[in-house]
PDB file of N, CA and C in Angstrom:
ATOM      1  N   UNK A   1     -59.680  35.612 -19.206  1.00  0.00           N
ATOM      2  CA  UNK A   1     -60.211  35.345 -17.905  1.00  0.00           C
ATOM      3  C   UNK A   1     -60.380  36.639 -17.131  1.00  0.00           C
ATOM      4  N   UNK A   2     -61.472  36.491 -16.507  1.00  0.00           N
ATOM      5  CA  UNK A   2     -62.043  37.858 -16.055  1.00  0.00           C
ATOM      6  C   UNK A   2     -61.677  37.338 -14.287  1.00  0.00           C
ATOM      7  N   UNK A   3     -60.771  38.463 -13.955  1.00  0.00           N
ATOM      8  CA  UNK A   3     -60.335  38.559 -12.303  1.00  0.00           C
ATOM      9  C   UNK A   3     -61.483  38.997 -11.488  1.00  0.00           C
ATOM     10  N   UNK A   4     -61.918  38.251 -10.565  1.00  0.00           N
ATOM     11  CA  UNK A   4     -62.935  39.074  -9.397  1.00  0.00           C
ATOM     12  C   UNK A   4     -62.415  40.116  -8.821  1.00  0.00           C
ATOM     13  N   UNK A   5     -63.015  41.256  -8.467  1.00  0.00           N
ATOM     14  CA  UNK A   5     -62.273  42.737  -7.903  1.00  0.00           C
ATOM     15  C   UNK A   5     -62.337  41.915  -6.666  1.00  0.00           C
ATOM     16  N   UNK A   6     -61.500  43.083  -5.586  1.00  0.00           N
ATOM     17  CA  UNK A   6     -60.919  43.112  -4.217  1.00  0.00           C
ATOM     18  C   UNK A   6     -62.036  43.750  -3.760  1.00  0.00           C
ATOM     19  N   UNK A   7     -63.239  43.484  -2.842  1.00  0.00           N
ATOM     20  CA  UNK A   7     -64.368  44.463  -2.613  1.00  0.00           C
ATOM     21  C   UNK A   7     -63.562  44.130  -0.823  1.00  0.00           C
ATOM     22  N   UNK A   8     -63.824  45.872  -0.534  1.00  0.00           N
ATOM     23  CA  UNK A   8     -63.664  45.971   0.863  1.00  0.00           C
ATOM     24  C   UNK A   8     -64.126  45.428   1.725  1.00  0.00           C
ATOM     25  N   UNK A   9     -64.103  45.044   2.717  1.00  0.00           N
ATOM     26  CA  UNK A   9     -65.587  44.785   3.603  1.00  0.00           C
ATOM     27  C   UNK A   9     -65.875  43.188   3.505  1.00  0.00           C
ATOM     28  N   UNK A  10     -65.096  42.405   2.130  1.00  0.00           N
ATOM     29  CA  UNK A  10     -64.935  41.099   2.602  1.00  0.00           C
ATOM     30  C   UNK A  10     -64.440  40.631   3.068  1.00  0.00           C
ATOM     31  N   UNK A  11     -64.175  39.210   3.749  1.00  0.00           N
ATOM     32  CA  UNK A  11     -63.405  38.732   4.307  1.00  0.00           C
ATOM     33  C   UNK A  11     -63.165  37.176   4.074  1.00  0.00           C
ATOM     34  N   UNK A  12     -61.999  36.932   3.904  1.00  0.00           N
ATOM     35  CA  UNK A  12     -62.178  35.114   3.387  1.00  0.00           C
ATOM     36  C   UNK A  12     -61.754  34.400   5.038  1.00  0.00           C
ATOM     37  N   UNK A  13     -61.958  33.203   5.048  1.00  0.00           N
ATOM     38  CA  UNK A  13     -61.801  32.471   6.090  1.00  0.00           C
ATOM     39  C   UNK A  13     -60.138  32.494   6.313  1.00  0.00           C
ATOM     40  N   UNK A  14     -59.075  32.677   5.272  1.00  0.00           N
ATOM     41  CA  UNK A  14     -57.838  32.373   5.644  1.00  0.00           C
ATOM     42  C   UNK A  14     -57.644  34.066   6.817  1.00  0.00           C
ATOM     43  N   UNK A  15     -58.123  35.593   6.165  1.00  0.00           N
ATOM     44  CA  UNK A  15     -57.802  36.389   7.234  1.00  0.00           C
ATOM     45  C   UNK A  15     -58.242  36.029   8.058  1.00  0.00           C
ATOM     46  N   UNK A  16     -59.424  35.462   8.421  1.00  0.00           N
ATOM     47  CA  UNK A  16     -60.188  35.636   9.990  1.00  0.00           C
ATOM     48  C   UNK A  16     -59.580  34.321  10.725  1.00  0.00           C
ATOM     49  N   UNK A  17     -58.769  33.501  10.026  1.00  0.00           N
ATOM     50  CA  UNK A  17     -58.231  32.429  11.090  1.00  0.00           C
ATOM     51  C   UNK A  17     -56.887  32.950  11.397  1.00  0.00           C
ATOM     52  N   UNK A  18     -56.026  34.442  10.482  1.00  0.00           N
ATOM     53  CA  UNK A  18     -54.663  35.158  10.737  1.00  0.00           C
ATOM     54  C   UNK A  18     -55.222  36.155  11.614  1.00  0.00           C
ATOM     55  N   UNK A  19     -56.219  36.510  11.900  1.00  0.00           N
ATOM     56  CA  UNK A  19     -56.573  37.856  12.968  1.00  0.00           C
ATOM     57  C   UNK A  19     -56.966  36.763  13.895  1.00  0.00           C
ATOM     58  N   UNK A  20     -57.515  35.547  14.294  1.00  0.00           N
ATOM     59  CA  UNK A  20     -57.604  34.737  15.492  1.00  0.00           C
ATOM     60  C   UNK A  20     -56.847  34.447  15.705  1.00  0.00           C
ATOM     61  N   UNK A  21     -55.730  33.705  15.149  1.00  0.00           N
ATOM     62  CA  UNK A  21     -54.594  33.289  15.683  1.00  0.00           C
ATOM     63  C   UNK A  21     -53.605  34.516  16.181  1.00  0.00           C
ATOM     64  N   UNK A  22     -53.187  35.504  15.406  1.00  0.00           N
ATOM     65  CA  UNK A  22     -52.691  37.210  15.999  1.00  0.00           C
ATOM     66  C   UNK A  22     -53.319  37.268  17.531  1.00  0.00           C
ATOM     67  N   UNK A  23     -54.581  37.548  17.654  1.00  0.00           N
ATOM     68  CA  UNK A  23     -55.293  37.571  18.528  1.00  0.00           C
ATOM     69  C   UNK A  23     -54.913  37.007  19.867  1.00  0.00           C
ATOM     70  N   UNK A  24     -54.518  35.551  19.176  1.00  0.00           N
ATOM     71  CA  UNK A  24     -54.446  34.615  20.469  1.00  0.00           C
ATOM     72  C   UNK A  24     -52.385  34.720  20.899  1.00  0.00           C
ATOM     73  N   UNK A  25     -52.426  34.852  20.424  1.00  0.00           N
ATOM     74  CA  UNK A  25     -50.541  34.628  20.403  1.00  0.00           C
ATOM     75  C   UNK A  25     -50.461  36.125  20.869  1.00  0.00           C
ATOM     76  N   UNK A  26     -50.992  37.443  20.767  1.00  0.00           N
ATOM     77  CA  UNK A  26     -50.983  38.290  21.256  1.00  0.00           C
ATOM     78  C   UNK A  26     -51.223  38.587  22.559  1.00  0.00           C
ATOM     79  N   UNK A  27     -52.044  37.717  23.090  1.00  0.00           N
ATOM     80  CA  UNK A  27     -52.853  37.463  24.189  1.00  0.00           C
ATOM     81  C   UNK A  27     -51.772  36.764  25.101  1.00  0.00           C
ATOM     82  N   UNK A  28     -51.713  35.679  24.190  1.00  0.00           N
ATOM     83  CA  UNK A  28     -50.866  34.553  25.384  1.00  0.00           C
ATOM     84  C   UNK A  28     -49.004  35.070  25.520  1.00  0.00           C
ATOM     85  N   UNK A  29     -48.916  36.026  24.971  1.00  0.00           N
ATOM     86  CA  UNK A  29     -47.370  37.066  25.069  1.00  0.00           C
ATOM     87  C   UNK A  29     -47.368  37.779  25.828  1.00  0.00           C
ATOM     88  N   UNK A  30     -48.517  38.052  26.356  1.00  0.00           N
ATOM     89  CA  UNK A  30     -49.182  39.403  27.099  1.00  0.00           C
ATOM     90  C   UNK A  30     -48.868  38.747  28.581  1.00  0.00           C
ATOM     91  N   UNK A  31     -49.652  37.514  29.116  1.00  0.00           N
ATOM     92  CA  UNK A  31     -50.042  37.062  29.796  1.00  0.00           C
ATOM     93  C   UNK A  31     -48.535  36.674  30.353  1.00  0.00           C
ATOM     94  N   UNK A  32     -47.492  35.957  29.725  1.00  0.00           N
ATOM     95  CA  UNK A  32     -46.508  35.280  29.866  1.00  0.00           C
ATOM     96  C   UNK A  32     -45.587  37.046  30.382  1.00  0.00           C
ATOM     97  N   UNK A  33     -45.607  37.955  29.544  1.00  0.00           N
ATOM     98  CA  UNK A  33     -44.691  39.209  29.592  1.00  0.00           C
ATOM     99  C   UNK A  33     -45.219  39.601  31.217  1.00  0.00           C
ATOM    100  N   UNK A  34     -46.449  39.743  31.542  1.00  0.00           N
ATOM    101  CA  UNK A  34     -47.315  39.993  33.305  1.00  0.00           C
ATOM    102  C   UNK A  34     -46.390  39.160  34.459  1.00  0.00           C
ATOM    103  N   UNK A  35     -46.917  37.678  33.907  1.00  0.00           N
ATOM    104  CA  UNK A  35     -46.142  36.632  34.937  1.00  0.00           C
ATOM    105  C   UNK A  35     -44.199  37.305  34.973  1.00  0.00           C
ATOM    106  N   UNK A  36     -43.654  37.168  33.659  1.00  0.00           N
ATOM    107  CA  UNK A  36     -42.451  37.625  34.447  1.00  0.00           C
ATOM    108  C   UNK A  36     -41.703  38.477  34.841  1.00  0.00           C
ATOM    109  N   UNK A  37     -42.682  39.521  34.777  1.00  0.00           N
ATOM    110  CA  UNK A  37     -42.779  41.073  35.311  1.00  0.00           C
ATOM    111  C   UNK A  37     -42.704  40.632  36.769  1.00  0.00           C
ATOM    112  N   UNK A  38     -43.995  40.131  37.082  1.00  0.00           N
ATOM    113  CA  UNK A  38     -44.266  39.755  38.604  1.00  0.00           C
ATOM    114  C   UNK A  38     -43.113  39.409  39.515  1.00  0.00           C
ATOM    115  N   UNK A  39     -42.961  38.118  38.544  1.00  0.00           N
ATOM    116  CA  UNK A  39     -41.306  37.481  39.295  1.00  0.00           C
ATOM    117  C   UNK A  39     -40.249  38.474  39.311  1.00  0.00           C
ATOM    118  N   UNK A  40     -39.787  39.064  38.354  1.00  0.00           N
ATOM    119  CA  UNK A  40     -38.448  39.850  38.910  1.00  0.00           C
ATOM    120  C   UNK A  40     -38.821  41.354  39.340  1.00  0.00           C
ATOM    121  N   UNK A  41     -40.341  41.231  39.708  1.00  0.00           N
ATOM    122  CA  UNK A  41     -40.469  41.814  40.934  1.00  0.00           C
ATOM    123  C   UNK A  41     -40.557  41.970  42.219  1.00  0.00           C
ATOM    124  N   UNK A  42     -40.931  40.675  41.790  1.00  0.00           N
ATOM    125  CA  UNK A  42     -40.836  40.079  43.282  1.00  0.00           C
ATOM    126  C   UNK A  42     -39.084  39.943  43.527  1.00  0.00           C
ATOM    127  N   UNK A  43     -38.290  39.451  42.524  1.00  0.00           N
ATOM    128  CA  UNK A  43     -37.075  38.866  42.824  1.00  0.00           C
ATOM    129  C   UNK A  43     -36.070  40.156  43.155  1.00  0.00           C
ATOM    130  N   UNK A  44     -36.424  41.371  42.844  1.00  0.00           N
ATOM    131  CA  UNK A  44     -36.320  42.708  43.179  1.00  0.00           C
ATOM    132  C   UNK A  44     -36.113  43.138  44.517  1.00  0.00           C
ATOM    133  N   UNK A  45     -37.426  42.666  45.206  1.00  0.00           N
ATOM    134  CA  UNK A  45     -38.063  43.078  46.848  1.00  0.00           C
ATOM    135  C   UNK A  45     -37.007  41.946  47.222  1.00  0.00           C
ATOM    136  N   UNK A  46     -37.071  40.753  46.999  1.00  0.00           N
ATOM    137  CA  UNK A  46     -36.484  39.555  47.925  1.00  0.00           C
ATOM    138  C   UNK A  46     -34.878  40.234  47.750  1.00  0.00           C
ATOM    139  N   UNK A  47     -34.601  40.896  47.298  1.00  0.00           N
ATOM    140  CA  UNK A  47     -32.851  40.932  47.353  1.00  0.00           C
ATOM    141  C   UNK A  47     -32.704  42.321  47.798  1.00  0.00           C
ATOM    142  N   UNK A  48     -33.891  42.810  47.901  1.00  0.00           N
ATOM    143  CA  UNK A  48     -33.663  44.519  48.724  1.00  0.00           C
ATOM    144  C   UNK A  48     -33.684  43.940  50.167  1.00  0.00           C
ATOM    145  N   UNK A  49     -34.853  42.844  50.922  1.00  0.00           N
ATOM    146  CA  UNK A  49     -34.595  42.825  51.929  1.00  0.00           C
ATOM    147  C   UNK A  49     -33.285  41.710  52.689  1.00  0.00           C
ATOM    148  N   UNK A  50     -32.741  41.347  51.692  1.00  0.00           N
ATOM    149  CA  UNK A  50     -31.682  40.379  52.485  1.00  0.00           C
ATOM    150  C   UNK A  50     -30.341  41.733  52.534  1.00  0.00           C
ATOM    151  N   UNK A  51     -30.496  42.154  50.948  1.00  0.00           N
ATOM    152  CA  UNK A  51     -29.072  43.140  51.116  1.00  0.00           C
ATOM    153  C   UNK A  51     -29.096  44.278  51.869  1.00  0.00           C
ATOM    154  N   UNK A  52     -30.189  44.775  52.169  1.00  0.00           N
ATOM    155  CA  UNK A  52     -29.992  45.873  53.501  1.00  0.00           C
ATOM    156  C   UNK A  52     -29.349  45.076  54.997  1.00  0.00           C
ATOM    157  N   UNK A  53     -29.963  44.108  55.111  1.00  0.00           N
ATOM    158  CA  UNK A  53     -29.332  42.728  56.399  1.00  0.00           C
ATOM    159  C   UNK A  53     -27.946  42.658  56.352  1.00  0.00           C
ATOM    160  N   UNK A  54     -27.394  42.194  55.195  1.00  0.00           N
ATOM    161  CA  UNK A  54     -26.177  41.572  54.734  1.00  0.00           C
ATOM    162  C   UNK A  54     -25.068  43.189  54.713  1.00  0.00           C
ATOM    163  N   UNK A  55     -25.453  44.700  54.609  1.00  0.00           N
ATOM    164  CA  UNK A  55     -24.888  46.098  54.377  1.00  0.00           C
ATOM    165  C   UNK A  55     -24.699  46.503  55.453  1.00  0.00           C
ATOM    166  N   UNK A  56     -25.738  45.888  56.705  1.00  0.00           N
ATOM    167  CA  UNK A  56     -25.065  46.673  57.639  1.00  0.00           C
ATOM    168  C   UNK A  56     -24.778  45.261  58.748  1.00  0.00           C
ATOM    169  N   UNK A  57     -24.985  44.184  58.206  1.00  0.00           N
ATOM    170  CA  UNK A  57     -23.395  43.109  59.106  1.00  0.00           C
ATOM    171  C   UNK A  57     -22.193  43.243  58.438  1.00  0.00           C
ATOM    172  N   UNK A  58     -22.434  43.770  57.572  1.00  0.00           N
ATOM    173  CA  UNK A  58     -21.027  44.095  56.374  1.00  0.00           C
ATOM    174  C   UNK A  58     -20.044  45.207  57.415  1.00  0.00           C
ATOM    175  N   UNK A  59     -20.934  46.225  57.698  1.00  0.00           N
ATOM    176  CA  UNK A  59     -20.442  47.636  58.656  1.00  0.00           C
ATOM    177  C   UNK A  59     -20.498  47.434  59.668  1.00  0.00           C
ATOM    178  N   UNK A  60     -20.214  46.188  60.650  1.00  0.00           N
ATOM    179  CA  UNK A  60     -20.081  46.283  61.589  1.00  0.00           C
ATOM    180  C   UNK A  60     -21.104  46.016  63.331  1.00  0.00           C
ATOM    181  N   UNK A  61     -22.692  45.848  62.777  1.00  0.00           N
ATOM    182  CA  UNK A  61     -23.831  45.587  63.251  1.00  0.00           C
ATOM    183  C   UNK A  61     -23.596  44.198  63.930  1.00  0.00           C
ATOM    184  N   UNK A  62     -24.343  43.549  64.741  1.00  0.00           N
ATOM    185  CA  UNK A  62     -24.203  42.363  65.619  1.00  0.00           C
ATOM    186  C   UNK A  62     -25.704  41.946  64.558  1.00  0.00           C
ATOM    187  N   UNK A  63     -24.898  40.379  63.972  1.00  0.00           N
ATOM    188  CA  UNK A  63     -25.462  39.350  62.791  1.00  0.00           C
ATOM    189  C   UNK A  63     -27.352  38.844  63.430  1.00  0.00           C
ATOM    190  N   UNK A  64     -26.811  38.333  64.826  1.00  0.00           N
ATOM    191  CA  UNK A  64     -28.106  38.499  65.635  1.00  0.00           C
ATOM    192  C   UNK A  64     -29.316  39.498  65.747  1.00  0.00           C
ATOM    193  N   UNK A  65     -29.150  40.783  66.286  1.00  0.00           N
ATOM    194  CA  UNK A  65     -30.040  41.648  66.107  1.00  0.00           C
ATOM    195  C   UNK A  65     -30.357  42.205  65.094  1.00  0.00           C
ATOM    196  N   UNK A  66     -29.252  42.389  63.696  1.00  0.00           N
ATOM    197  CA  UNK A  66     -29.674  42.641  62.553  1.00  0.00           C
ATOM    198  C   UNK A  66     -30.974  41.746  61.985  1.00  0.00           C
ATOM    199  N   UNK A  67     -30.404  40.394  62.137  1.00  0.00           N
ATOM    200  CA  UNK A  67     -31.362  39.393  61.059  1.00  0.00           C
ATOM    201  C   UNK A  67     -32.543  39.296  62.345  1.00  0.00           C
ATOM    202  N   UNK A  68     -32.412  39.488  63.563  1.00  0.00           N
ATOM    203  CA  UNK A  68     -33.946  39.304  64.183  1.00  0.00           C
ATOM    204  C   UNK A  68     -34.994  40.361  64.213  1.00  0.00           C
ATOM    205  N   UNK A  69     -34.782  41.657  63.423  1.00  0.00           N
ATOM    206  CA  UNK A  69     -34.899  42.990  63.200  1.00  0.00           C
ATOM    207  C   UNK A  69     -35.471  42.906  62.039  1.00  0.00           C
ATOM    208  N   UNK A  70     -34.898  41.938  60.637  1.00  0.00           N
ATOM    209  CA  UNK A  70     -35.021  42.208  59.300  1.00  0.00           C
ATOM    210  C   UNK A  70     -35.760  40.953  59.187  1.00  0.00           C
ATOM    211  N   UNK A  71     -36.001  39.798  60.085  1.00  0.00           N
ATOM    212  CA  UNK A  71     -36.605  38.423  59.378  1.00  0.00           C
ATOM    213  C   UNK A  71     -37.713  38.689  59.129  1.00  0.00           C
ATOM    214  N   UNK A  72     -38.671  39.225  59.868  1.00  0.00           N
ATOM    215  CA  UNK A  72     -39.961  38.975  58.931  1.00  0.00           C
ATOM    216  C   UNK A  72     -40.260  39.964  57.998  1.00  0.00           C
ATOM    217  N   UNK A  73     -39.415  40.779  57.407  1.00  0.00           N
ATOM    218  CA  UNK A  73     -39.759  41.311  56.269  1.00  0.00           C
ATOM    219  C   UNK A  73     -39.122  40.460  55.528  1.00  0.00           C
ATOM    220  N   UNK A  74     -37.927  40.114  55.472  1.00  0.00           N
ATOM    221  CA  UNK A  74     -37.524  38.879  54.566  1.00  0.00           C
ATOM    222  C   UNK A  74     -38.297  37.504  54.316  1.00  0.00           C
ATOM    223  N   UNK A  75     -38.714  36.991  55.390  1.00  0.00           N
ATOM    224  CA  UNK A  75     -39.487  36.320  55.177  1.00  0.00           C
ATOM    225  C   UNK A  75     -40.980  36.264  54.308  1.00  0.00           C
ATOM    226  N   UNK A  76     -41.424  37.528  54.455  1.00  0.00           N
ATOM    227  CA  UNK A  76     -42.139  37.865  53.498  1.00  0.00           C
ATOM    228  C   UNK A  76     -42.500  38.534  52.105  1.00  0.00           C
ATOM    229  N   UNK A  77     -40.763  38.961  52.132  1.00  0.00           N
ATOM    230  CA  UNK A  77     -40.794  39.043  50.277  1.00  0.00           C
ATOM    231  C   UNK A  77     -40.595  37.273  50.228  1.00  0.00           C
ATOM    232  N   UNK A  78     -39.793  36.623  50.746  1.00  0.00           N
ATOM    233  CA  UNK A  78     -39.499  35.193  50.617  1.00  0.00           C
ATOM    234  C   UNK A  78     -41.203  34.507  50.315  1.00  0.00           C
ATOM    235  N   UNK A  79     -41.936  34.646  50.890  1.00  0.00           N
ATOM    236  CA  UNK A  79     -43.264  34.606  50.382  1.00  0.00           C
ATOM    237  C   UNK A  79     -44.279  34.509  49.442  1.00  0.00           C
ATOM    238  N   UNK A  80     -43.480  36.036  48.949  1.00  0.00           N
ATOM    239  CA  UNK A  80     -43.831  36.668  48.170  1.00  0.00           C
ATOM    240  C   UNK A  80     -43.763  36.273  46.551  1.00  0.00           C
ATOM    241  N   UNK A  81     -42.173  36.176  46.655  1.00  0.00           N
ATOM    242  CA  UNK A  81     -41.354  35.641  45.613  1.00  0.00           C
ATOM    243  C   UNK A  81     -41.525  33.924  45.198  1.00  0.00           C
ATOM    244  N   UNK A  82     -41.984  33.631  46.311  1.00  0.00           N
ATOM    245  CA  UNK A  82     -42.345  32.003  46.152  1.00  0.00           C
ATOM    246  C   UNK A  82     -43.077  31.550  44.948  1.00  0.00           C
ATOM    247  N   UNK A  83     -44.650  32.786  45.195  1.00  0.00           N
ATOM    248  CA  UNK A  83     -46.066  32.708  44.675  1.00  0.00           C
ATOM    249  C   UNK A  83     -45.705  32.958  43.123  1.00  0.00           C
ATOM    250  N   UNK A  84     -44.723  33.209  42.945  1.00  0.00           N
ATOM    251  CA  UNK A  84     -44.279  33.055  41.359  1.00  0.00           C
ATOM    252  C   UNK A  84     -43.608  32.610  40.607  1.00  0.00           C
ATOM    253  N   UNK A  85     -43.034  31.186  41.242  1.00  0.00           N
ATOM    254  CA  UNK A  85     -42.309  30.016  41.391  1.00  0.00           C
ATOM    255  C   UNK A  85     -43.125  28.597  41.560  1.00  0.00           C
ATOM    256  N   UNK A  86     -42.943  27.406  40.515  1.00  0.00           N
ATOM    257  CA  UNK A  86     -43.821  26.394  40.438  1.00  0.00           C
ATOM    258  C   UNK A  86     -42.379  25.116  40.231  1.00  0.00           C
ATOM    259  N   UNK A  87     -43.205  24.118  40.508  1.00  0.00           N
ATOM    260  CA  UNK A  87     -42.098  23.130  40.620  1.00  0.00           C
ATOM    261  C   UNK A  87     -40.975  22.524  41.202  1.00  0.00           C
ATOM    262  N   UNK A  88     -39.841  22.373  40.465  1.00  0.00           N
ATOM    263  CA  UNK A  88     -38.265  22.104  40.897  1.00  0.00           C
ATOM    264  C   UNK A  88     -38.077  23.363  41.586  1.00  0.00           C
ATOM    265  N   UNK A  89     -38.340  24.602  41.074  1.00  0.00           N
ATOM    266  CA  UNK A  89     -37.491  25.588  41.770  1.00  0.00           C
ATOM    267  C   UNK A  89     -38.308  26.116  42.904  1.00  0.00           C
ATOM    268  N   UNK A  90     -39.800  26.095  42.898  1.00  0.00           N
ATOM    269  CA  UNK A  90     -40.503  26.105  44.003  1.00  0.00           C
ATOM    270  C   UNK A  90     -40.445  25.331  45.216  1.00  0.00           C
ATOM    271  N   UNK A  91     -39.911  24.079  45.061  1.00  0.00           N
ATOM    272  CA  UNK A  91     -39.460  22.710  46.087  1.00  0.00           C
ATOM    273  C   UNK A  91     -37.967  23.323  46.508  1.00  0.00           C
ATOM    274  N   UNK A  92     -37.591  23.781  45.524  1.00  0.00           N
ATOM    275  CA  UNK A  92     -35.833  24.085  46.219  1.00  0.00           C
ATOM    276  C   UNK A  92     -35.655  25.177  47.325  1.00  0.00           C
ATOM    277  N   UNK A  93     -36.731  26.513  46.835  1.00  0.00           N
ATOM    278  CA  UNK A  93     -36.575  27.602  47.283  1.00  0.00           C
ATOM    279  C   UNK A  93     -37.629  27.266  48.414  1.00  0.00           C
ATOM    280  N   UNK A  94     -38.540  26.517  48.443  1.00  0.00           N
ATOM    281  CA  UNK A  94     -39.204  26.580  50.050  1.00  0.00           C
ATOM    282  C   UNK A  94     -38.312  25.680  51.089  1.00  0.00           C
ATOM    283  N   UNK A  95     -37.465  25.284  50.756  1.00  0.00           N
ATOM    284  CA  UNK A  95     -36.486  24.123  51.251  1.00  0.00           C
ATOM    285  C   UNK A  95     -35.795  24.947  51.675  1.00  0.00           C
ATOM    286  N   UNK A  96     -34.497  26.325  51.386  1.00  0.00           N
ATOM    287  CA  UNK A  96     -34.230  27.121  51.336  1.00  0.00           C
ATOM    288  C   UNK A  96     -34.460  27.822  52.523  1.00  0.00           C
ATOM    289  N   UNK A  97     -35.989  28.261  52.665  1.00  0.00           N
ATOM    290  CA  UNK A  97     -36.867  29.435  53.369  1.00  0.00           C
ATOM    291  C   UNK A  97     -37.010  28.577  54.716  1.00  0.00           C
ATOM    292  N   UNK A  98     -37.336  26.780  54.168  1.00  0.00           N
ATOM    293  CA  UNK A  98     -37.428  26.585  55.638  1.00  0.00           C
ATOM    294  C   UNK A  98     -36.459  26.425  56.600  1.00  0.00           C
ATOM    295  N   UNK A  99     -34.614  26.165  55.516  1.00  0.00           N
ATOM    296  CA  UNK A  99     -33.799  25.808  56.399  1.00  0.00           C
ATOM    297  C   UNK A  99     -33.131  27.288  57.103  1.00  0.00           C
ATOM    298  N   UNK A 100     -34.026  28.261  56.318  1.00  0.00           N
ATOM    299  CA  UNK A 100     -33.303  29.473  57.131  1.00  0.00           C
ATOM    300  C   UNK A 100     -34.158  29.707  58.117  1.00  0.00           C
ATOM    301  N   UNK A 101     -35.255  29.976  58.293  1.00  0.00           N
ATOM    302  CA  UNK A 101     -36.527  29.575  59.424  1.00  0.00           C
ATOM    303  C   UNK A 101     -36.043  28.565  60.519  1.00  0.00           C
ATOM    304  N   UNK A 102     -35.423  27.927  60.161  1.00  0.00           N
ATOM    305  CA  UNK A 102     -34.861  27.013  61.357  1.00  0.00           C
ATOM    306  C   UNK A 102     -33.799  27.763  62.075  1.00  0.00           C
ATOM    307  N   UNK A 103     -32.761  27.843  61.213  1.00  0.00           N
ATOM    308  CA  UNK A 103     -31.858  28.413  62.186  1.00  0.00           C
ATOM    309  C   UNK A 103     -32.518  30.128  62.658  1.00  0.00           C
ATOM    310  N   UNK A 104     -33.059  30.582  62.064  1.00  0.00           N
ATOM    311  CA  UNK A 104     -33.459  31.475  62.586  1.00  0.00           C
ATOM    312  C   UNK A 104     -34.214  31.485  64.114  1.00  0.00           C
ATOM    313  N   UNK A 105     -35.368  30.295  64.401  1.00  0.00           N
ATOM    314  CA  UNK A 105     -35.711  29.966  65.264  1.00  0.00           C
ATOM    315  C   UNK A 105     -34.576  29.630  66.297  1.00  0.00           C
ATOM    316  N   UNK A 106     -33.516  29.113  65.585  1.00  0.00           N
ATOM    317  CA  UNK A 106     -32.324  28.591  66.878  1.00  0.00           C
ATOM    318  C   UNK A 106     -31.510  29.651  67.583  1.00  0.00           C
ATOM    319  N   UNK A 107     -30.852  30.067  66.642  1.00  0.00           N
ATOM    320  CA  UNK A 107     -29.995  31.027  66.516  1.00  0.00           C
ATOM    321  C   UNK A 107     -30.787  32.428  67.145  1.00  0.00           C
ATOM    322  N   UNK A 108     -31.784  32.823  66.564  1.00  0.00           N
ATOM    323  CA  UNK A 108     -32.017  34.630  67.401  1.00  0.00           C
ATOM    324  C   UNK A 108     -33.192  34.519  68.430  1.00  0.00           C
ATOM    325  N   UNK A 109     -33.476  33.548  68.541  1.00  0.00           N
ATOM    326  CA  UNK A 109     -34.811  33.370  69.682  1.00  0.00           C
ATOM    327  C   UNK A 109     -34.086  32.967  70.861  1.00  0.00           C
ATOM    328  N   UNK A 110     -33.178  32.954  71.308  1.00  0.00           N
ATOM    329  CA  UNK A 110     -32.239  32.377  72.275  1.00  0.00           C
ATOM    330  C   UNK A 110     -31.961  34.021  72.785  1.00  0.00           C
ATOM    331  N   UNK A 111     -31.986  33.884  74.510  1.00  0.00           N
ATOM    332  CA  UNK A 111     -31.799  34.848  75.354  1.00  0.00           C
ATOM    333  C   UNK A 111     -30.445  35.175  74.931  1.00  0.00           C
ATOM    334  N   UNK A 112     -29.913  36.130  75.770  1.00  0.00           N
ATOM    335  CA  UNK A 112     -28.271  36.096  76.210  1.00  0.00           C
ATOM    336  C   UNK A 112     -27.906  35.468  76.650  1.00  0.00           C
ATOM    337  N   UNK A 113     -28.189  35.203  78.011  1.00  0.00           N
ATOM    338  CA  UNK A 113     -27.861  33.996  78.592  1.00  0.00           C
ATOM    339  C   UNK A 113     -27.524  32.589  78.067  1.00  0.00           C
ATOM    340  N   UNK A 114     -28.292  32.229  77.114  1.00  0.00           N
ATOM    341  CA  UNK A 114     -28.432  31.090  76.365  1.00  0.00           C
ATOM    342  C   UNK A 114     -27.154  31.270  75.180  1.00  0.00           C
ATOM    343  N   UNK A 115     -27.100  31.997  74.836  1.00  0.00           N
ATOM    344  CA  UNK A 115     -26.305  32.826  74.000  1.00  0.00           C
ATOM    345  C   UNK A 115     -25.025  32.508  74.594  1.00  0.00           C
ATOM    346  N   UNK A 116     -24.445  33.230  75.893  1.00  0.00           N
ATOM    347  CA  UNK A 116     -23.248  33.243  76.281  1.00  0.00           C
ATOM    348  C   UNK A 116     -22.596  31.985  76.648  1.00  0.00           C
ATOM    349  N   UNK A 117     -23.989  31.208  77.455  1.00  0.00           N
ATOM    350  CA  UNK A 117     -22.974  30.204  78.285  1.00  0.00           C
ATOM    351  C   UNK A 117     -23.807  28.614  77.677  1.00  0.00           C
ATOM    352  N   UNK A 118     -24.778  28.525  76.745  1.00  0.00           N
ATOM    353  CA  UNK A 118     -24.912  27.256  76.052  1.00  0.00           C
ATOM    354  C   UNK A 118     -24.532  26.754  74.898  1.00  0.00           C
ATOM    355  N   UNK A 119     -23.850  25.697  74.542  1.00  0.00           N
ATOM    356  CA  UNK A 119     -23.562  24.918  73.430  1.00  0.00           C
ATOM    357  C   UNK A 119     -24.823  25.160  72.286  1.00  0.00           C
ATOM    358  N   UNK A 120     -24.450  25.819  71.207  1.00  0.00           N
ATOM    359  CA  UNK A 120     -25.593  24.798  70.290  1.00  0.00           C
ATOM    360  C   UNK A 120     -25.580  24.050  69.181  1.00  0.00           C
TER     361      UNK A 120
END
């Protein structure tokens, strides 16, 4: 029995469905490796701006003017960090953002006055 040679330059259908599929699984590793780059970059920024907040009420700073000083940058890695979050943990963490948004509204939007001598 006479063997057919190996001629260069051909190609049978089983490589070209192992270089499409390579192709695609290469692709979709790529895409997935981007997305969670993003996130724990984002998850990066979101914990730079709470722990600078949290370093200097740590040292001694008044909790009030710190966090009414630092909220809307927190709030907007909080934002930020959202947009790369889907689902259960997207429902938890805007739940999260809004119950700190609340007290934030309560708590540092209040005069002195309001401050010293009202219940809240």
């Amino acid at each position: 029995m006479i063997m057919p040679e190996f001629e260069l330059g051909t190609f049978s259908i089983g490589t070209l469905i192992g270089l499409l599929l390579g192709a695609y699984v290469g692709h979709a590793l790529a895409i997935r490796r981007g997305k969670i780059q993003s996130r724990h970059n984002a998850a990066i920024e979101l914990k730079k701006a709470f722990s600078r907040c949290a370093l200097q009420i740590e040292n001694g700073e008044n909790p009030t003017i710190m966090v009414s000083a630092e909220y809307h940058k927190q709030h907007e890695a909080a934002m930020d960090y959202s947009a790369t979050l889907n689902g259960r943990a997207l429902k938890n963490f805007n739940r999260a953002v809004n119950e700190y948004t609340e007290w934030f509204k309560v708590v540092c939007n209040r005069t002195a006055a309001q401050t010293l001598y009202e219940e809240v």
